[in-house]
Protein backbone atom coordinates (compact mmCIF):
# COMPACT_ATOMS: atom_id res chain seq x y z
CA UNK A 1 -17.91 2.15 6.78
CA UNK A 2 -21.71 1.48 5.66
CA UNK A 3 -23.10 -1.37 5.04
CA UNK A 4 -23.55 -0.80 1.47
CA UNK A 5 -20.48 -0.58 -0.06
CA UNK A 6 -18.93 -3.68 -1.88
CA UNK A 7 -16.31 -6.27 -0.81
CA UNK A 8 -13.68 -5.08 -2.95
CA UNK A 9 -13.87 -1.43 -1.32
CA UNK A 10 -14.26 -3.01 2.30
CA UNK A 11 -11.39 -4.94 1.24
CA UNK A 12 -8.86 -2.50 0.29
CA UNK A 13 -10.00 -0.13 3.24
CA UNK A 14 -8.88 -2.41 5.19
CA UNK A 15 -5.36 -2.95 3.94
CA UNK A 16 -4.87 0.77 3.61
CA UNK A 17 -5.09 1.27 7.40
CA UNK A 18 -3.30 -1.97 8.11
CA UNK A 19 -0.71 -0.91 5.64
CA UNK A 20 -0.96 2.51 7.83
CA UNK A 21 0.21 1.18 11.24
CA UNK A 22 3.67 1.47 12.79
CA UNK A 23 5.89 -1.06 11.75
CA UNK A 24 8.26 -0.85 14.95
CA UNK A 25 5.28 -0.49 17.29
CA UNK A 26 3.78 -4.13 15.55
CA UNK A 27 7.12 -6.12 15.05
CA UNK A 28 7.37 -4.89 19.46
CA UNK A 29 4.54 -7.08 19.69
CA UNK A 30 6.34 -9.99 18.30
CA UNK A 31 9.15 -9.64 20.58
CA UNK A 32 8.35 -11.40 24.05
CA UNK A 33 11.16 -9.45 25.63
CA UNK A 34 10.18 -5.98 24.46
CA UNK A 35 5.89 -6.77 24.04
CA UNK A 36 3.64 -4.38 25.60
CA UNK A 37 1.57 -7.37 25.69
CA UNK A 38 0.94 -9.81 28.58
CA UNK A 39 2.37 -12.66 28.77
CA UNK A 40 -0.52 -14.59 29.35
CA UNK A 41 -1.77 -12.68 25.78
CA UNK A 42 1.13 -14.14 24.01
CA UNK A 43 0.55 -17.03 24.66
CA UNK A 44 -3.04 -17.40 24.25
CA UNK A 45 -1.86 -15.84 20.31
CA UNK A 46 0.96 -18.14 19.98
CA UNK A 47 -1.70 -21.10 20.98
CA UNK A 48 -4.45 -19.77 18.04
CA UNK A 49 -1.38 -19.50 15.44
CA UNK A 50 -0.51 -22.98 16.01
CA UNK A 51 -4.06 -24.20 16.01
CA UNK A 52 -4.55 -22.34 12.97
CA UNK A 53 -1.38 -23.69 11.09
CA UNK A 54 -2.52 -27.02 12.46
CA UNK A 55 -6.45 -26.79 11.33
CA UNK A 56 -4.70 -25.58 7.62
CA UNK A 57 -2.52 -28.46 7.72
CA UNK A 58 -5.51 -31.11 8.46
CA UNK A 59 -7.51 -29.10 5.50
CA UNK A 60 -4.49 -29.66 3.16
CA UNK A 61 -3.75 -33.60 3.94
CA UNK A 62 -7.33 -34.17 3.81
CA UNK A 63 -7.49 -32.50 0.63
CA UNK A 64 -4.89 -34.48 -0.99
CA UNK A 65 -5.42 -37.74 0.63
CA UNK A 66 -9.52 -37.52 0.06
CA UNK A 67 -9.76 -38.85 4.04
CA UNK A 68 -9.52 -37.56 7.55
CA UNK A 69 -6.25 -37.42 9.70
CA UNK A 70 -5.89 -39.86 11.82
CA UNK A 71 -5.75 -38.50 15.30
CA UNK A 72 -2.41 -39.77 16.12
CA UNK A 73 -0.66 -38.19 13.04
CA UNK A 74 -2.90 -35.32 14.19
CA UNK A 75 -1.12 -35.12 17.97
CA UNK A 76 2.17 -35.60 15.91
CA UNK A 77 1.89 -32.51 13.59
CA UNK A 78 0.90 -30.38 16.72
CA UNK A 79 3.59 -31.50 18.80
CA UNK A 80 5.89 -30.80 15.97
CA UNK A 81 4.70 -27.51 15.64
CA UNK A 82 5.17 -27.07 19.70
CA UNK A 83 8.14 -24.43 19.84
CA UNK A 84 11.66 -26.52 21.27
CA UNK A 85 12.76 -26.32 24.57
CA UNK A 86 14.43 -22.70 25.61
């Protein structure tokens, strides 16, 4: 797409071919069992989900608190988010 064209046409270009894909072949990738993915892949992407949820979480406390986490109820929320023994 060129360089010229506005955010709101970028934008929906790019949910149009994400709406495109194959359902089945995504929701595969989800599924540890049945992922064409490495494992080692999975769970460098599980690892950047929970950072993410954790780095949203932080944003949000700090937000309503109006001060930082403190790193110990920092190490708690990511432990909690830690997936339970299998």
């Amino acid at each position: 797409m060129p360089l010229n064209h506005d955010v709101s046409s970028m934008t929906k270009a790019l949910e149009d071919y994400c709406l495109a894909w194959d359902v089945d072949a995504l929701a595969a990738w989800t599924d540890a069992a049945d992922s064409p993915l490495p494992a080692n892949i999975q769970k460098m992407a599980r690892e950047f989900v929970r950072r993410y949820e954790l780095a949203g979480w932080a944003r949000q406390r700090n937000e309503q608190h109006g001060m930082v986490v403190l790193t110990a109820t920092l190490l708690n929320e990511y432990n909690r988010l830690l997936p339970g023994p299998t």
